[in-house]
Protein backbone atom coordinates (compact mmCIF):
# COMPACT_ATOMS: atom_id res chain seq x y z
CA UNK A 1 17.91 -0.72 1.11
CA UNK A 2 16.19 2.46 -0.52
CA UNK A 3 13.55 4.71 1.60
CA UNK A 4 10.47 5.31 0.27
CA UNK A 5 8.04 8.13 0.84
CA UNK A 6 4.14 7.23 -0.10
CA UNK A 7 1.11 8.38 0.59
CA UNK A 8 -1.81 6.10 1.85
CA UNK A 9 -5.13 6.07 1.96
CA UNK A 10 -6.88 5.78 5.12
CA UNK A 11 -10.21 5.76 7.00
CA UNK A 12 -11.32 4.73 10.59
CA UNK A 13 -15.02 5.24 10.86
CA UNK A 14 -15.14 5.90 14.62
CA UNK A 15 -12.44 8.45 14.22
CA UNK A 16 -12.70 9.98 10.44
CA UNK A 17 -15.24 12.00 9.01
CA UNK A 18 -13.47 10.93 5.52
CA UNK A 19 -10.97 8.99 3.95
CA UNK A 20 -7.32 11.07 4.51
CA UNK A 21 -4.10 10.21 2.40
CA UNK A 22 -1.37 9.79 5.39
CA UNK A 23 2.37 10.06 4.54
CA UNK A 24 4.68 7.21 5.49
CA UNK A 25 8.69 6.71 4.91
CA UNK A 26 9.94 2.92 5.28
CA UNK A 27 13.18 1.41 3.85
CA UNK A 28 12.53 -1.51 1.62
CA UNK A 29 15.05 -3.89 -0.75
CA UNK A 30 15.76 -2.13 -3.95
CA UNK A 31 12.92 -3.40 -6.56
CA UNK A 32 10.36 -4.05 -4.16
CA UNK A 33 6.82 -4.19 -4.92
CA UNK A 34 4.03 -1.87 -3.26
CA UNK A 35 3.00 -5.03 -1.02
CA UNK A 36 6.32 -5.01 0.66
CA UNK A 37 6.31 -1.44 1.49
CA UNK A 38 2.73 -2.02 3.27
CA UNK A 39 3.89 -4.68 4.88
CA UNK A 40 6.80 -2.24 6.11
CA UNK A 41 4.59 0.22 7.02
CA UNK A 42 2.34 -2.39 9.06
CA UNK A 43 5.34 -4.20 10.54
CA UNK A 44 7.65 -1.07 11.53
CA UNK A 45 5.17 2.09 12.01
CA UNK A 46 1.48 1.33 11.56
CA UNK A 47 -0.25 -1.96 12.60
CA UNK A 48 -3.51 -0.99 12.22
CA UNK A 49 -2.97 -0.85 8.89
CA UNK A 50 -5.10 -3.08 6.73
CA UNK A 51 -5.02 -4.58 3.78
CA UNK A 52 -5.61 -7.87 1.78
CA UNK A 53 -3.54 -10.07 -0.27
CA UNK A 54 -2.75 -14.07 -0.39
CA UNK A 55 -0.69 -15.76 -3.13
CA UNK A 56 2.06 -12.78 -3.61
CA UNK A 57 2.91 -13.74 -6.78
CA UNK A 58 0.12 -12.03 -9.31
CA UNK A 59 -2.37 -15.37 -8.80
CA UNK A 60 -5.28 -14.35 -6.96
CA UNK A 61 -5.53 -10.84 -7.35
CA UNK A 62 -7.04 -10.40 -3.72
CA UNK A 63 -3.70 -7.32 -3.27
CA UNK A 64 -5.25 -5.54 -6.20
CA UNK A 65 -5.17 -1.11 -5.23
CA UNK A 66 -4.99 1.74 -6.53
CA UNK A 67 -1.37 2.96 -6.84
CA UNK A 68 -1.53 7.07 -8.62
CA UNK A 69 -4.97 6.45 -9.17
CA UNK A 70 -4.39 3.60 -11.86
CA UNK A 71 -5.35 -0.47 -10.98
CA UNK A 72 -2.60 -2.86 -10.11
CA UNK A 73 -1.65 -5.71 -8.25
CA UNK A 74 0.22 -4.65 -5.28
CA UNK A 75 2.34 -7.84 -5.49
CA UNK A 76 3.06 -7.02 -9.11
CA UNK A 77 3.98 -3.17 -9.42
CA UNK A 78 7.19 -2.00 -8.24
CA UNK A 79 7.10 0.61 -5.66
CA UNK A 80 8.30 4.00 -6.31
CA UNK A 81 9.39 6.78 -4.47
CA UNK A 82 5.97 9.13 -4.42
CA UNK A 83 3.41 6.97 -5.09
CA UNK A 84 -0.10 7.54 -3.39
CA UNK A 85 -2.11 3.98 -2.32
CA UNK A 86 -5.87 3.74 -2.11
CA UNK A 87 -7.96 1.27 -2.14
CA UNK A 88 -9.36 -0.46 -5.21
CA UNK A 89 -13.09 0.14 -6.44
CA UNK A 90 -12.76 -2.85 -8.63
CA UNK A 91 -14.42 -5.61 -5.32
């Protein structure tokens, strides 16, 4: 297992005035993808935390974000230690 620290975008609109990045730590497998550490993040410290995916496996494209500002698939990239998560602006 490896901890990873990442950033995350997030936005309630009957509680924020704006989107805030929040900071979360979760221990994931070694070489997992940024959809596993959201799912840690829901699963083990935040479940209202939402986001979409189906497939898992680079298909569908419905897990697609923003990971350091650049377009992935979340099921696709590799997580790193650092890395801030928005939203995509590609829907």
């Amino acid at each position: 297992m490896k901890e990873f620290t990442v950033r995350v975008s997030r936005f309630d609109p009957d509680e924020d005035r704006a989107p805030h990045l929040e900071t979360y730590t979760v221990k994931v497998n070694e070489g997992a993808r940024v959809l596993n550490v959201l799912h840690a993040i829901h699963d083990e410290l935040d479940p209202t935390l939402s986001y979409r995916y189906s497939c898992s496996s680079g298909q569908c494209g419905s897990c697609a974000v923003r990971v350091n500002g650049e377009p992935v698939l979340a099921c696709m990239e590799e997580a790193k230690d650092g890395i801030t998560i928005e939203p995509s602006t590609l829907m």
